[in-house]
Protein backbone atom coordinates (compact mmCIF):
# COMPACT_ATOMS: atom_id res chain seq x y z
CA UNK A 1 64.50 150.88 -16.63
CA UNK A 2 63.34 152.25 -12.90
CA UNK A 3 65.23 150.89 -9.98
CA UNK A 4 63.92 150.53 -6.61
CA UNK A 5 65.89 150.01 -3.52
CA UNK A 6 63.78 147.56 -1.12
CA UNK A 7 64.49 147.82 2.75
CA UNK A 8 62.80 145.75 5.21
CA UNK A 9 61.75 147.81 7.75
CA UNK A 10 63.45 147.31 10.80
CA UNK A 11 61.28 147.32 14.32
CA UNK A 12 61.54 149.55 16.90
CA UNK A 13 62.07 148.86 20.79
CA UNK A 14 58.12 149.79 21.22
CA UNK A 15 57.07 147.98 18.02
CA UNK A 16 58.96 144.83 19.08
CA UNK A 17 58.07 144.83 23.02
CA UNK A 18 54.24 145.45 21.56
CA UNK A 19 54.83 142.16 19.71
CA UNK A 20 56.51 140.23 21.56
CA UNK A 21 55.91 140.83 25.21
CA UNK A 22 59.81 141.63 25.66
CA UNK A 23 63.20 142.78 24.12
CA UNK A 24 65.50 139.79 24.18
CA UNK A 25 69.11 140.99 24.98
CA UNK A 26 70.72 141.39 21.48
CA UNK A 27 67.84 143.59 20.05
CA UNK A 28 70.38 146.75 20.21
CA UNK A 29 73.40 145.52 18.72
CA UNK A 30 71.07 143.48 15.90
CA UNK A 31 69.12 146.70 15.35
CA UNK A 32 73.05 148.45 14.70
CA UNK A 33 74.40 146.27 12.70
CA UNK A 34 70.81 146.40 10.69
CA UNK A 35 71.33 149.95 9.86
CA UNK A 36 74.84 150.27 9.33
CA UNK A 37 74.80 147.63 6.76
CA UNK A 38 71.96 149.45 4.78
CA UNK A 39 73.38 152.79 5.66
CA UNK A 40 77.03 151.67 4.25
CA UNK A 41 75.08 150.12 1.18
CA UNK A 42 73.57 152.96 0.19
CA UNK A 43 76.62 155.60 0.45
CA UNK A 44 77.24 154.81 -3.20
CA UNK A 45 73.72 155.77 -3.61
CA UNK A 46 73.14 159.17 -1.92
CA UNK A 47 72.91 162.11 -4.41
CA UNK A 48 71.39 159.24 -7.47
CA UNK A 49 68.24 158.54 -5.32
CA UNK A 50 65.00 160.45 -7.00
CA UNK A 51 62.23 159.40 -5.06
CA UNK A 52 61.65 158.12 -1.10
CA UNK A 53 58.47 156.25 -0.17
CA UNK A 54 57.40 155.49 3.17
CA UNK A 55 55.18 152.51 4.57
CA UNK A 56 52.23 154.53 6.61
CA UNK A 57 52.94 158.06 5.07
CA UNK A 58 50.77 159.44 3.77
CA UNK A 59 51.96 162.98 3.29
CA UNK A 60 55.39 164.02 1.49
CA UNK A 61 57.52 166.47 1.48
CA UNK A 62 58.25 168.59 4.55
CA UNK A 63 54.76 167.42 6.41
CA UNK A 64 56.36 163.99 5.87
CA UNK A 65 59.95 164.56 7.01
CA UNK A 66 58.09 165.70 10.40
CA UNK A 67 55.67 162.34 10.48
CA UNK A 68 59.01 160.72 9.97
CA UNK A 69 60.91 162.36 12.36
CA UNK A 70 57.57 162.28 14.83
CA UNK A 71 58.46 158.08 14.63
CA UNK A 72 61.68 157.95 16.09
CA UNK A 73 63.17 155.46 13.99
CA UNK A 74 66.69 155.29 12.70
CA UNK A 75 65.99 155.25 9.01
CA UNK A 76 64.74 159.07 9.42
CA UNK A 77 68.45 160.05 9.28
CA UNK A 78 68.91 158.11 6.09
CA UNK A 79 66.11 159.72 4.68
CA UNK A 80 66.77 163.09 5.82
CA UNK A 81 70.52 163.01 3.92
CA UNK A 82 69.18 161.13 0.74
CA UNK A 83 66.30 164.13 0.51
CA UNK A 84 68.81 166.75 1.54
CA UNK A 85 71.14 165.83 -1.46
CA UNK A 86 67.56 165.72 -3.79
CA UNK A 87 65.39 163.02 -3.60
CA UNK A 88 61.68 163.71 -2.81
CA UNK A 89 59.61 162.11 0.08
CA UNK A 90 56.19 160.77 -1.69
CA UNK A 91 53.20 160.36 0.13
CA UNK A 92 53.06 156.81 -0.19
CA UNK A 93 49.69 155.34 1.13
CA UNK A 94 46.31 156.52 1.29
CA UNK A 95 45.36 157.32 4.92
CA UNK A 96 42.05 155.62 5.36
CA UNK A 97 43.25 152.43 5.01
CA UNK A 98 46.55 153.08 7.10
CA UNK A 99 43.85 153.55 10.00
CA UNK A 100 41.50 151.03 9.19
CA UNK A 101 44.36 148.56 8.94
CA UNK A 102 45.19 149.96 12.36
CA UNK A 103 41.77 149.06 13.90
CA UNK A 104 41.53 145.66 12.79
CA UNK A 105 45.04 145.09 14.23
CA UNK A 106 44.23 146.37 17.48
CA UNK A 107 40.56 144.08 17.28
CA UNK A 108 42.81 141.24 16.41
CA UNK A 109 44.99 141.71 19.51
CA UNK A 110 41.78 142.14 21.88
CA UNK A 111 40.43 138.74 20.38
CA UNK A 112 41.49 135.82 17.95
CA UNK A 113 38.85 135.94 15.59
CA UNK A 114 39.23 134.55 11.81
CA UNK A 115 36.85 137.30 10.27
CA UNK A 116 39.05 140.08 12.24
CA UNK A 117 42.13 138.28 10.78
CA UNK A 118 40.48 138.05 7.37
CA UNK A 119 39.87 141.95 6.87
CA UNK A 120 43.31 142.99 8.58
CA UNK A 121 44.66 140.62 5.62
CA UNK A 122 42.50 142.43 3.32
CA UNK A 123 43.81 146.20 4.11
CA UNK A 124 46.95 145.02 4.28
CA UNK A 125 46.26 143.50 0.64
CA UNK A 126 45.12 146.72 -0.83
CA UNK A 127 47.50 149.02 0.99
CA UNK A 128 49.79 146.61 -0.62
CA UNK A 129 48.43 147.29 -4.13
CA UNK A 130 47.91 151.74 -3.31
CA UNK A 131 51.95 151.43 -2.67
CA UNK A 132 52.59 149.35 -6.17
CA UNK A 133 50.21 151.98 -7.95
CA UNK A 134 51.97 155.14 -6.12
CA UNK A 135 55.33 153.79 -7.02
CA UNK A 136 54.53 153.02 -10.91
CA UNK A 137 52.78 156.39 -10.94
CA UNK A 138 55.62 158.38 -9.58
CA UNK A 139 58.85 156.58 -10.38
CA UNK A 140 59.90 157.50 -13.94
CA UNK A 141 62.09 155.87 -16.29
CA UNK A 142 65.64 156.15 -15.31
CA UNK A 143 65.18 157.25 -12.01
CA UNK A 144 66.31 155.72 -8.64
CA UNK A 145 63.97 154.99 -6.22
CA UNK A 146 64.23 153.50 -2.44
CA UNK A 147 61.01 152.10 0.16
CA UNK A 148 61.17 151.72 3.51
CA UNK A 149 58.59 148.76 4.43
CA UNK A 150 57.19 146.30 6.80
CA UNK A 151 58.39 142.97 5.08
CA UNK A 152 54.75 141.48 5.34
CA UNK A 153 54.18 143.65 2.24
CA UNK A 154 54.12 142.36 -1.15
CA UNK A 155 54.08 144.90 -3.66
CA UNK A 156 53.09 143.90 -7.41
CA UNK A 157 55.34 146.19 -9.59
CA UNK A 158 55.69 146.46 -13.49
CA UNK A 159 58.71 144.16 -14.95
CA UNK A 160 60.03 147.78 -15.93
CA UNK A 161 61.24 148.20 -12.19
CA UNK A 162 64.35 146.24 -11.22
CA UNK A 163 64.02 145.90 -7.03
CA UNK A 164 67.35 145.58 -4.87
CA UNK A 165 66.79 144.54 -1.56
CA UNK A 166 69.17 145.72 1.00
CA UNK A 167 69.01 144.60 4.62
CA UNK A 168 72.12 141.92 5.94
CA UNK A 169 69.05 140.12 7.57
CA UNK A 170 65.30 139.68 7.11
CA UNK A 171 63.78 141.70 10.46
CA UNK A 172 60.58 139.27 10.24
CA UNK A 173 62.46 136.97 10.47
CA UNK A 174 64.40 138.08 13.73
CA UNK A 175 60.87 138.63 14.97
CA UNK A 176 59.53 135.26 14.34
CA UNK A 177 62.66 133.75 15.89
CA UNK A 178 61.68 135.55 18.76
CA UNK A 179 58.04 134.64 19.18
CA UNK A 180 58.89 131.09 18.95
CA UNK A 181 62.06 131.34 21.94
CA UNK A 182 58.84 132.62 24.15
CA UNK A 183 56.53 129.81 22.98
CA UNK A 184 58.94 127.37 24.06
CA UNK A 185 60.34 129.40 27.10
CA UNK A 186 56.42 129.07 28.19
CA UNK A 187 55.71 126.08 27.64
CA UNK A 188 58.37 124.72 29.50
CA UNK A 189 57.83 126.29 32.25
């Protein structure tokens, strides 16, 4: 049996304020109490984790632990300890379609169109699918394995791998909540 430890990626400041227009006032202490709850879940779990995989890296290894650290996101400390005490970083997507998911994102932000919205869905699809086939590949029988991921993911994995998702809420979620209090802030204005 493989294990994998699922956590929903949790946004950054920039990633949010590109989203949503604006950081509502309880983004810091939500984005705390995010990451201690998966950091204090996974204590038991440092030193028994084999392999780390990373939504949009595609390197591993040291070149990845600099990408990572290049981000400026919280999780890079938990990753830095878990491959510190032995787990591996894995490249974890193929790079093309990292930036040709990119591009159609950033068409679909200039303009509403359904065909833009169509092939974003696509590469997100198959990136989907790369990430499944890297982690079957690379994840061996009785090991430990954890991914750090944009929750709009949905990886197809063999029955072999049990997934434990740790997060104390769903960041989409949070997100969503969001949009919507600006949707009806606006239109009652």
């Amino acid at each position: 049996m493989r294990t994998l430890i699922y956590v929903p990626r949790m946004y950054r400041k920039d990633e949010f304020e590109k989203l949503t227009s604006e950081i509502p006032e309880d983004f810091d202490v939500r984005s705390e109490e995010f990451w201690n709850y998966v950091e204090s879940k996974l204590k038991p779990f440092v030193g028994h984790i084999h392999k780390v995989y990373y939504e949009s890296l595609y390197k591993g290894g040291e070149e990845g632990m600099k990408i990572l650290n290049s981000f400026n996101n919280r999780d890079y400390s938990i990753i830095k300890e878990l491959v510190e005490k032995g787990a591996k970083l894995q490249e974890t997507e193929d790079r093309l379609l990292v930036l040709e998911t990119q591009a159609w994102l950033e068409q679909a932000r200039s303009k509403s169109d359904i065909i833009i919205k169509e092939m974003y869905d696509k590469c997100i699809g198959d990136r989907s699918k790369h990430i499944s086939n890297v982690i079957d590949q690379t994840l061996k029988d009785n090991e430990i394995g954890i991914i750090f991921i944009e929750s709009g993911y949905k990886l197809n994995l063999p029955e072999d791998i049990r997934v434990i998702k740790m997060c104390p809420f769903e960041p989409s979620d949070y997100l969503n909540i969001q949009i919507q209090k600006l949707k009806l802030r606006k239109a009652n204005l």
